[in-house]
PDB file of N, CA and C in Angstrom:
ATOM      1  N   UNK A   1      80.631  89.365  94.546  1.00  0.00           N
ATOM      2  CA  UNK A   1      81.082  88.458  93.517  1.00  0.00           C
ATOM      3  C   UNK A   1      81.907  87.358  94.179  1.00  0.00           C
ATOM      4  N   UNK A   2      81.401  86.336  94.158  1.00  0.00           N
ATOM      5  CA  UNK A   2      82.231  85.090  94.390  1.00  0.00           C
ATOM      6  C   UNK A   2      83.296  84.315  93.384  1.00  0.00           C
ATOM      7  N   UNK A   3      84.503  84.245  93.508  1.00  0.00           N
ATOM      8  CA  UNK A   3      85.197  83.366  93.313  1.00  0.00           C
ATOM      9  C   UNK A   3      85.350  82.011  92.981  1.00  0.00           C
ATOM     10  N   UNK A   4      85.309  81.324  91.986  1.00  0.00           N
ATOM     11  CA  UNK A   4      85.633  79.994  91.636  1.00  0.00           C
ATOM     12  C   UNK A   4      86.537  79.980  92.039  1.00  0.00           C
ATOM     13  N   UNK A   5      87.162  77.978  92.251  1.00  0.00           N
ATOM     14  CA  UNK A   5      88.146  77.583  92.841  1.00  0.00           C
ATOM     15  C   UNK A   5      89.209  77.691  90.805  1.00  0.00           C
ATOM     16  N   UNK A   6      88.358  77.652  90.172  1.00  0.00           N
ATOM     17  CA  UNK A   6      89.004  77.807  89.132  1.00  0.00           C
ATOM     18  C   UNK A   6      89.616  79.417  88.649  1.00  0.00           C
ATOM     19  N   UNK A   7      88.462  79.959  89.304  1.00  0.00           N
ATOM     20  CA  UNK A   7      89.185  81.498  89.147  1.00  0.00           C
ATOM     21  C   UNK A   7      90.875  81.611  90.034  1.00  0.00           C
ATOM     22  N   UNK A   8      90.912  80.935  91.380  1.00  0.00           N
ATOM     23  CA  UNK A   8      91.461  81.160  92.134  1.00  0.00           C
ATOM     24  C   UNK A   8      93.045  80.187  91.210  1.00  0.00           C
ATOM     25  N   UNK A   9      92.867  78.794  90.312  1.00  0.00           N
ATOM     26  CA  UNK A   9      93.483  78.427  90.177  1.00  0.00           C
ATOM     27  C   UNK A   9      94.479  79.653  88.976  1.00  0.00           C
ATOM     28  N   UNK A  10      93.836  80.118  87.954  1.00  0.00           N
ATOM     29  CA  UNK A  10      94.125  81.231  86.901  1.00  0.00           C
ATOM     30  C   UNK A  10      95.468  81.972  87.472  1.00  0.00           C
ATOM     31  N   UNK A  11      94.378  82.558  88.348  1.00  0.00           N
ATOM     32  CA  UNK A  11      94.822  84.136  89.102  1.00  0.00           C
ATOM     33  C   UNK A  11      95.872  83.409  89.543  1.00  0.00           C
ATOM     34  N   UNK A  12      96.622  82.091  90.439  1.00  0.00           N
ATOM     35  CA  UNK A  12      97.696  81.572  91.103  1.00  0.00           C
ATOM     36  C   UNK A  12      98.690  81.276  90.035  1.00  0.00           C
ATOM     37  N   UNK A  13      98.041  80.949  88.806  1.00  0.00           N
ATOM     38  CA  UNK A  13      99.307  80.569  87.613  1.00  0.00           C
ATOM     39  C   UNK A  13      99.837  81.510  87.068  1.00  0.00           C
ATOM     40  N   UNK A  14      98.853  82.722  86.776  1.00  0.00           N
ATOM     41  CA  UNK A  14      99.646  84.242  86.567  1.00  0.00           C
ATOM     42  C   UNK A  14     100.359  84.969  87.454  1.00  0.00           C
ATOM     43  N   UNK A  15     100.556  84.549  88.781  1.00  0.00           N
ATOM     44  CA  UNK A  15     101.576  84.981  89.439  1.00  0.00           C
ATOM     45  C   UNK A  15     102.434  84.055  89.766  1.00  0.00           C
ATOM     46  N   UNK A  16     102.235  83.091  88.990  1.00  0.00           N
ATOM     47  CA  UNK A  16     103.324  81.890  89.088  1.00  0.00           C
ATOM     48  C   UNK A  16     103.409  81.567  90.846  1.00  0.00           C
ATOM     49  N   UNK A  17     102.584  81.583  91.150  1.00  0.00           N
ATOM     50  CA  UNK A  17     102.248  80.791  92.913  1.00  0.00           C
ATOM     51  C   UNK A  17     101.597  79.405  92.849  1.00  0.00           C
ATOM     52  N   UNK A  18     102.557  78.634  93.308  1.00  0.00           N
ATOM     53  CA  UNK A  18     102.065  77.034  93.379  1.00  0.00           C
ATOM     54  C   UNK A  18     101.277  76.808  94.937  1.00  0.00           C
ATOM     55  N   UNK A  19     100.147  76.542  94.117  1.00  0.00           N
ATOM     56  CA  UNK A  19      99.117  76.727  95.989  1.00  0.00           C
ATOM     57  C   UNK A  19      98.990  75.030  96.354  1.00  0.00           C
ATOM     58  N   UNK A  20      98.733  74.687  97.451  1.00  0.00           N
ATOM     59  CA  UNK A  20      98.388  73.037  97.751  1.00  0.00           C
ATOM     60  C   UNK A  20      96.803  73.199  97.465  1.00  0.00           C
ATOM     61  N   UNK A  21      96.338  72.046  97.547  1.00  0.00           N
ATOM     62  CA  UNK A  21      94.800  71.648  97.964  1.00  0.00           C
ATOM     63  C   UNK A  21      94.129  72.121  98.936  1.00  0.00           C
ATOM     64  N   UNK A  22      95.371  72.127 100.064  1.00  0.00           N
ATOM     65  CA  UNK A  22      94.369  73.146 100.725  1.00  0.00           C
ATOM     66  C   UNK A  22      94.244  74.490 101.578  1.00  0.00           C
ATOM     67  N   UNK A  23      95.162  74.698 100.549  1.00  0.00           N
ATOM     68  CA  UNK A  23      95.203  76.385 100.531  1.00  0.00           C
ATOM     69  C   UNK A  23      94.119  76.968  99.571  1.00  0.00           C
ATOM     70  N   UNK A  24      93.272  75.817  98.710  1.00  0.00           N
ATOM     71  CA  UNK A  24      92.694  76.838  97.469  1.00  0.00           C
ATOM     72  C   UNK A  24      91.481  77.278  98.265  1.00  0.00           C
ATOM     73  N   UNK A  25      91.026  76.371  99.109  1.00  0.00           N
ATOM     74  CA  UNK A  25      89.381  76.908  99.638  1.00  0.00           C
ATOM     75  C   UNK A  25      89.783  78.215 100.079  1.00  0.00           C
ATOM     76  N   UNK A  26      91.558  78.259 101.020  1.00  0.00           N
ATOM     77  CA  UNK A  26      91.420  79.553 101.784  1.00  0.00           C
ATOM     78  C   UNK A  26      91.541  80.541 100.957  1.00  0.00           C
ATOM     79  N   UNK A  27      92.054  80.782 100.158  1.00  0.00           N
ATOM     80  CA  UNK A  27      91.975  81.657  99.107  1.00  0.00           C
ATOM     81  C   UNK A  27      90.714  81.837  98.234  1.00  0.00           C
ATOM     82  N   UNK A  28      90.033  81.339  97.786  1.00  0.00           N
ATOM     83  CA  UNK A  28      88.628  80.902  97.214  1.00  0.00           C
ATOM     84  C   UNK A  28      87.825  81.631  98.370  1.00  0.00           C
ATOM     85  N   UNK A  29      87.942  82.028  99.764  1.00  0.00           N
ATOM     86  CA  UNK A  29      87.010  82.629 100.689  1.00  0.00           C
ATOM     87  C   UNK A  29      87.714  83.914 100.733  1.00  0.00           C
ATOM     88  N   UNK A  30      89.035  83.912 101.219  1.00  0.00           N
ATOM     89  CA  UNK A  30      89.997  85.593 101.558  1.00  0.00           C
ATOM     90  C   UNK A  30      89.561  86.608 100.156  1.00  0.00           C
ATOM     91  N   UNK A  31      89.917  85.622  98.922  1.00  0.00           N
ATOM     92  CA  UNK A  31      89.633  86.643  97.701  1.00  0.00           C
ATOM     93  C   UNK A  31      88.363  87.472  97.108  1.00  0.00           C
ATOM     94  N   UNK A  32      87.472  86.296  97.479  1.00  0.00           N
ATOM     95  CA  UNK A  32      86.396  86.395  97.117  1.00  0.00           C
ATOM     96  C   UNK A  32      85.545  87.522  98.237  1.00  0.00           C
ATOM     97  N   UNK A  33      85.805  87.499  99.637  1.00  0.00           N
ATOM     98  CA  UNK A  33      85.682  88.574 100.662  1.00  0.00           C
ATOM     99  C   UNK A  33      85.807  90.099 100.477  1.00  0.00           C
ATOM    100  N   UNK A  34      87.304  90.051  99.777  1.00  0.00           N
ATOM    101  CA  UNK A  34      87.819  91.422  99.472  1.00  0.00           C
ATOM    102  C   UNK A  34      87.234  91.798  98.287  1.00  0.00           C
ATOM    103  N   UNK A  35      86.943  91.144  97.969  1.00  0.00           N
ATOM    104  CA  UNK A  35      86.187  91.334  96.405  1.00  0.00           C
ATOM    105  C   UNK A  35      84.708  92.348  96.921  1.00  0.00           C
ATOM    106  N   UNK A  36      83.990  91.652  97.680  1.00  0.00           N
ATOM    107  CA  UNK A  36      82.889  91.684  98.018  1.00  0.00           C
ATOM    108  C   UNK A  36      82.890  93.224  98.735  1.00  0.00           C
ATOM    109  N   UNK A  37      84.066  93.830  99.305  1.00  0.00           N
ATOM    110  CA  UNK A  37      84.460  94.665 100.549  1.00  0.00           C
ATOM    111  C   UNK A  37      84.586  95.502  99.235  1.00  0.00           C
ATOM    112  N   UNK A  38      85.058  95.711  98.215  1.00  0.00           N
ATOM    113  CA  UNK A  38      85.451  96.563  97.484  1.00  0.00           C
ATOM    114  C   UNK A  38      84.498  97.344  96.524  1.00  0.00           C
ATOM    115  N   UNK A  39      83.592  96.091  96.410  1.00  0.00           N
ATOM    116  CA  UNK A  39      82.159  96.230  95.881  1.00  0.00           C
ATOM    117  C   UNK A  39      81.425  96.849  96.787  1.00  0.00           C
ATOM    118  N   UNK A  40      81.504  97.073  97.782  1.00  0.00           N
ATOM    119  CA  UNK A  40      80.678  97.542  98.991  1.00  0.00           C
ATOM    120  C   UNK A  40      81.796  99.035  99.148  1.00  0.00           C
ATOM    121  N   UNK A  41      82.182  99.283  99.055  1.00  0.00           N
ATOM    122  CA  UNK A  41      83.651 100.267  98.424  1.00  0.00           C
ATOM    123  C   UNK A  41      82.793 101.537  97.843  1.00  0.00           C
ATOM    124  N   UNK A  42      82.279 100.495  96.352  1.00  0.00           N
ATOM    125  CA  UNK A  42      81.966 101.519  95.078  1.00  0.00           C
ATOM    126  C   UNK A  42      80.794 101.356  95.408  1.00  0.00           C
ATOM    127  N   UNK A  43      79.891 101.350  96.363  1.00  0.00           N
ATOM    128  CA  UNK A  43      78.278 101.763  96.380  1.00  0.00           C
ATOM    129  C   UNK A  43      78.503 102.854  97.543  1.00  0.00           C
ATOM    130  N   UNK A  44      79.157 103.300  97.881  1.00  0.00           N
ATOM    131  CA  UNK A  44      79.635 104.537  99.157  1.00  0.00           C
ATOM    132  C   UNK A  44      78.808 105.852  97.722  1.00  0.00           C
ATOM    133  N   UNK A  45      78.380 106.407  98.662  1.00  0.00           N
ATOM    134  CA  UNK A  45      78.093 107.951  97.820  1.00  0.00           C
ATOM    135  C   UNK A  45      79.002 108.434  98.667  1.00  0.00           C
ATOM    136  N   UNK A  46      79.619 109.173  96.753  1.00  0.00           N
ATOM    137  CA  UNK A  46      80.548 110.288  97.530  1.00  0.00           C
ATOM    138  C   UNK A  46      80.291 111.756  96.454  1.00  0.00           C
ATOM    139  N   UNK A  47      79.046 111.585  96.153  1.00  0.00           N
ATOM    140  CA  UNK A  47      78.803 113.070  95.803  1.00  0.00           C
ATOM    141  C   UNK A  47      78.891 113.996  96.263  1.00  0.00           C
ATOM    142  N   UNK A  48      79.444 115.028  95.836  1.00  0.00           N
ATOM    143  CA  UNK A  48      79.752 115.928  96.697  1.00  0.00           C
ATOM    144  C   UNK A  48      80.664 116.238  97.557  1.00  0.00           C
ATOM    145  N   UNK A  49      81.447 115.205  97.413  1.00  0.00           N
ATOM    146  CA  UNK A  49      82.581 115.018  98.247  1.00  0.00           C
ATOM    147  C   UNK A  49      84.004 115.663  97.398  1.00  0.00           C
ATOM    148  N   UNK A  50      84.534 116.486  97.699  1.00  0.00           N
ATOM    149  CA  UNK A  50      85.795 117.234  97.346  1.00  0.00           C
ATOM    150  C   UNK A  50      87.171 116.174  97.549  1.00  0.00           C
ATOM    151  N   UNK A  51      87.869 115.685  96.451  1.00  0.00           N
ATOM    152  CA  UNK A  51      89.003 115.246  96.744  1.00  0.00           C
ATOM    153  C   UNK A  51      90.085 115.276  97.671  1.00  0.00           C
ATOM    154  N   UNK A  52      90.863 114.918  98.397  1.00  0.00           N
ATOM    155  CA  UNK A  52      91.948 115.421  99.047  1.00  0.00           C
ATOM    156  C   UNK A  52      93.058 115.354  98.606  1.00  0.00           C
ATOM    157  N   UNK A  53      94.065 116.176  99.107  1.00  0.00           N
ATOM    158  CA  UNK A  53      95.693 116.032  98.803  1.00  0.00           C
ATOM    159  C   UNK A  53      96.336 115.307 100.329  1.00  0.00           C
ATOM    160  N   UNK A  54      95.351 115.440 101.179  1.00  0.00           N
ATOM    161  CA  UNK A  54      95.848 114.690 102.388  1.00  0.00           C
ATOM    162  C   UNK A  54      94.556 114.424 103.332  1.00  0.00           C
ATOM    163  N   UNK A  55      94.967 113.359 103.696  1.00  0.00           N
ATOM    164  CA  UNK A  55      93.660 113.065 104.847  1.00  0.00           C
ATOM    165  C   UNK A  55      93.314 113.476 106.019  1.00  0.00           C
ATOM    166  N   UNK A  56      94.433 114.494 106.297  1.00  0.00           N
ATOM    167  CA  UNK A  56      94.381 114.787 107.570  1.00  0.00           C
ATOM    168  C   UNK A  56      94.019 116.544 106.852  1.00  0.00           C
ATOM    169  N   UNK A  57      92.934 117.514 107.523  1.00  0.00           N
ATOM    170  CA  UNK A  57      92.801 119.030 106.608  1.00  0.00           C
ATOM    171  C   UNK A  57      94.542 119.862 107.708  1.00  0.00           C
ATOM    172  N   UNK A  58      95.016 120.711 106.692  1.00  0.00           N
ATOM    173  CA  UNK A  58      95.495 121.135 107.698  1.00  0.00           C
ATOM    174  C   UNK A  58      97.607 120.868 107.742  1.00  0.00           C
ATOM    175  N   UNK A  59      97.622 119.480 107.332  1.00  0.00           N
ATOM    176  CA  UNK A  59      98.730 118.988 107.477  1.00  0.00           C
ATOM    177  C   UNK A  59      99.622 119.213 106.063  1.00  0.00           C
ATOM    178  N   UNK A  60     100.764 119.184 105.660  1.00  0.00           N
ATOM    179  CA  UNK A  60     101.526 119.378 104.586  1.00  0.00           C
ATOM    180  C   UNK A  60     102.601 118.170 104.867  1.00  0.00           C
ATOM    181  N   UNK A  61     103.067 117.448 103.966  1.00  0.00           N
ATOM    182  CA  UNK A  61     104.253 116.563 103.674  1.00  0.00           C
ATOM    183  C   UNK A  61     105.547 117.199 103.722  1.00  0.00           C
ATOM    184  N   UNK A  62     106.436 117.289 104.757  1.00  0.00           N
ATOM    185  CA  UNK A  62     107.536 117.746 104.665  1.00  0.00           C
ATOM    186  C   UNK A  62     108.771 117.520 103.412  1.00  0.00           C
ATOM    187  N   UNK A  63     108.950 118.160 102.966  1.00  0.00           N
ATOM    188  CA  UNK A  63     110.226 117.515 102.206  1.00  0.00           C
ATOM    189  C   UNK A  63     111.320 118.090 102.436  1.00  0.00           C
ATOM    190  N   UNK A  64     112.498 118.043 101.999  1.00  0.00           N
ATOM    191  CA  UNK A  64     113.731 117.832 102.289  1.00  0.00           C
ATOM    192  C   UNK A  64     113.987 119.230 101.109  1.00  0.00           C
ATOM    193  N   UNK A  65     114.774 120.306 101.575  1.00  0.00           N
ATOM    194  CA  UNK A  65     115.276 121.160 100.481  1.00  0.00           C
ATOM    195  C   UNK A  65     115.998 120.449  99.335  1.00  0.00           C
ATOM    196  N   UNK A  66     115.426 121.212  98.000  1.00  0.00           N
ATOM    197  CA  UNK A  66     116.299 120.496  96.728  1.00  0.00           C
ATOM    198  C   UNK A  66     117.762 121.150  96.618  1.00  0.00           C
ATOM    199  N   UNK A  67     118.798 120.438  96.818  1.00  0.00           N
ATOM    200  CA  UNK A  67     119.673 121.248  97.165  1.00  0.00           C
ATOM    201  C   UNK A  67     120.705 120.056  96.555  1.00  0.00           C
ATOM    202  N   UNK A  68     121.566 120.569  95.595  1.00  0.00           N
ATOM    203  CA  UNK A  68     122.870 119.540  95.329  1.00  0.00           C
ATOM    204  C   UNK A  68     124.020 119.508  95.702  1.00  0.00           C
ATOM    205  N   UNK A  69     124.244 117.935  96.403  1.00  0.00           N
ATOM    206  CA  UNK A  69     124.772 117.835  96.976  1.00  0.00           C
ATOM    207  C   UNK A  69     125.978 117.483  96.542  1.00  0.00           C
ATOM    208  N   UNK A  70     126.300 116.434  95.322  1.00  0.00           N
ATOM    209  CA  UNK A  70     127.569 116.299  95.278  1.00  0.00           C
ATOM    210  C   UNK A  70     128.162 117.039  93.515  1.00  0.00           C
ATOM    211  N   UNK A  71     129.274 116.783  93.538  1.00  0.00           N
ATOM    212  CA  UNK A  71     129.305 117.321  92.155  1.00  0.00           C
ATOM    213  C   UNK A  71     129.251 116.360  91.247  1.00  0.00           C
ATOM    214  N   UNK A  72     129.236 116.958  89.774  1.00  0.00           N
ATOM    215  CA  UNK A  72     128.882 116.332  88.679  1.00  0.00           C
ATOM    216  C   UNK A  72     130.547 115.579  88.306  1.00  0.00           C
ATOM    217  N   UNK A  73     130.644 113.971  88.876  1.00  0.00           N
ATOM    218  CA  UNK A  73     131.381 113.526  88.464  1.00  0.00           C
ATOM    219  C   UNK A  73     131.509 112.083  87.139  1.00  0.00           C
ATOM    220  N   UNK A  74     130.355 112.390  86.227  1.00  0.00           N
ATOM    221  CA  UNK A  74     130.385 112.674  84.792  1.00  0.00           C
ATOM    222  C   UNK A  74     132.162 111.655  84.338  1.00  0.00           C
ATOM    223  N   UNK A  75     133.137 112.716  83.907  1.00  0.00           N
ATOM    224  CA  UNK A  75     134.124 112.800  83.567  1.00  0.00           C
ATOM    225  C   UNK A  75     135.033 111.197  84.347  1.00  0.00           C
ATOM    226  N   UNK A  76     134.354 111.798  85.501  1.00  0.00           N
ATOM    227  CA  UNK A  76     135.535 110.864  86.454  1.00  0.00           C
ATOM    228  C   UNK A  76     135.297 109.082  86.045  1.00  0.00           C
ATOM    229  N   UNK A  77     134.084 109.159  86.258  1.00  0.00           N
ATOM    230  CA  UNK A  77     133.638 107.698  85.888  1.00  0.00           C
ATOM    231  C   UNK A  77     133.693 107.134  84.812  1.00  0.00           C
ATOM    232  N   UNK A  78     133.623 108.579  83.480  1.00  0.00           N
ATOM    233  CA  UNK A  78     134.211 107.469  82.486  1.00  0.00           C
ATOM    234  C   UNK A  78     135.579 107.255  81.950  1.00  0.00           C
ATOM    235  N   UNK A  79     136.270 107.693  82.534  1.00  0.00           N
ATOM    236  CA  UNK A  79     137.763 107.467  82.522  1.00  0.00           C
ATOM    237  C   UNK A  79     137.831 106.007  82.984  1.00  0.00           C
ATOM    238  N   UNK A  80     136.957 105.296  83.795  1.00  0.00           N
ATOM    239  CA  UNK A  80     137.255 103.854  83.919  1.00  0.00           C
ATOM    240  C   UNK A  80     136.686 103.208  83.109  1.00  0.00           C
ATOM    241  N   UNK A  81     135.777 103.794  81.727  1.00  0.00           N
ATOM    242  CA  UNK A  81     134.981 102.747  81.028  1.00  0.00           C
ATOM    243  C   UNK A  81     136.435 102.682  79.642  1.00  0.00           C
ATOM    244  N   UNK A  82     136.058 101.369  79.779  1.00  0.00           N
ATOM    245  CA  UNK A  82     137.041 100.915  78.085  1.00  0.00           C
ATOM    246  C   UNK A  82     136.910 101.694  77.152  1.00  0.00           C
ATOM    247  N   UNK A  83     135.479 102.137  76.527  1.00  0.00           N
ATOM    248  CA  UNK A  83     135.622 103.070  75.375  1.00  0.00           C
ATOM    249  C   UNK A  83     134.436 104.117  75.594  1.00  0.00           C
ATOM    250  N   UNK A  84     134.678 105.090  75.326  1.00  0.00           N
ATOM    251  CA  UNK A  84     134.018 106.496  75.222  1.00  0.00           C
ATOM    252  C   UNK A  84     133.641 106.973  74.351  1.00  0.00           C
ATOM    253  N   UNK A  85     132.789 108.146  73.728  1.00  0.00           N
ATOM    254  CA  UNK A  85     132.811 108.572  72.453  1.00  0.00           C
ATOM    255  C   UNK A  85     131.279 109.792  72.836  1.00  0.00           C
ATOM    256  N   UNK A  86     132.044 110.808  72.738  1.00  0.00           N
ATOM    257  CA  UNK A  86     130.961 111.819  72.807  1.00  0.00           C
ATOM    258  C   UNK A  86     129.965 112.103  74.246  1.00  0.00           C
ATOM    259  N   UNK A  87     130.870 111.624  74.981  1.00  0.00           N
ATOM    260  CA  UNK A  87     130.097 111.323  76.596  1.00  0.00           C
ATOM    261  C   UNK A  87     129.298 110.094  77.074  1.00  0.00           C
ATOM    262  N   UNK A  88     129.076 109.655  75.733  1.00  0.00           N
ATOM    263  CA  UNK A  88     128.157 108.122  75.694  1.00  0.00           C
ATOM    264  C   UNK A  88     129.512 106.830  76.217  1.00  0.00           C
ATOM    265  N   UNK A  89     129.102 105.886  76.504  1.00  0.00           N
ATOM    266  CA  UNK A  89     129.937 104.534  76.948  1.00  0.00           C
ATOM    267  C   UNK A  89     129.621 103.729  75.778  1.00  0.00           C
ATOM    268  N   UNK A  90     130.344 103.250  74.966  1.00  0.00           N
ATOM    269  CA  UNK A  90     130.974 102.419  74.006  1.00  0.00           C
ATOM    270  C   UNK A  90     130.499 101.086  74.570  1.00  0.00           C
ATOM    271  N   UNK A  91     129.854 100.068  73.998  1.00  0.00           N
ATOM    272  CA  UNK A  91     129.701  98.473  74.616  1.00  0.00           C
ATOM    273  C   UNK A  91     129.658  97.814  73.349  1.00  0.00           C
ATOM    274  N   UNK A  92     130.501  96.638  73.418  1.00  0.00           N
ATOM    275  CA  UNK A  92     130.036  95.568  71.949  1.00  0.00           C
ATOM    276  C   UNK A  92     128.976  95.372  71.646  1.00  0.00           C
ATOM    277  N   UNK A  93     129.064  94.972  70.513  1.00  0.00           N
ATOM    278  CA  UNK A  93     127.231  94.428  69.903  1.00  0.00           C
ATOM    279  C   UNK A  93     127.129  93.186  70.631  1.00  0.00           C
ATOM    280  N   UNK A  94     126.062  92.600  70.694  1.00  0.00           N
ATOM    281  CA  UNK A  94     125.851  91.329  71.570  1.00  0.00           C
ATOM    282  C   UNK A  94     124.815  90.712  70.458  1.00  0.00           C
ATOM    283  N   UNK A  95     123.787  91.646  69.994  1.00  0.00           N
ATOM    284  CA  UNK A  95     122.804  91.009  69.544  1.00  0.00           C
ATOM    285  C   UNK A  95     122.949  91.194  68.383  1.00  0.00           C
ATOM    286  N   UNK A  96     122.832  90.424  66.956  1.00  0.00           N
ATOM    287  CA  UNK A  96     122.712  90.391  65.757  1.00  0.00           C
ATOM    288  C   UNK A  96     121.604  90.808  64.901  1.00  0.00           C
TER     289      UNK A  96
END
């Protein structure tokens, strides 16, 4: 699928990116490429093919023990807010 320079202009105003003149061709070719790469992507057979949880068979993601670390200081912090009420923080109305 190829790219218009008008597609390319759209897609630049919805991300609010101000492109020059002649940046649009390069973009109008880079976009339109990946486009093409992605499409070439979804014609891969992958029947039969079993999902992974990792790409490598074999390997696991380390994580860090869940373990708490500091205490629940709750209380402490709202002793500096102006108004309190039921554990919630009190703020003026702003909006009508």
């Amino acid at each position: 699928m190829s790219l218009s320079r008008s597609d390319i202009e759209k897609i630049a105003h919805l991300a609010r990116l101000e492109l020059t003149e002649n940046e649009l061709p390069v973009y109008v070719d880079s976009l339109s490429r990946i486009i093409d790469f992605v499409g070439e992507l979804d014609r891969a057979q992958t029947a039969g093919i079993e999902p992974m949880a990792h790409p490598l068979p074999g390997l696991a993601q380390r994580l860090r023990a869940d373990e708490v670390l500091e205490t629940d200081r709750h209380e402490l912090f709202q002793r500096n807010a102006p108004q309190v009420e039921a554990g919630l923080y009190l703020v003026p109305k702003v909006i009508e």
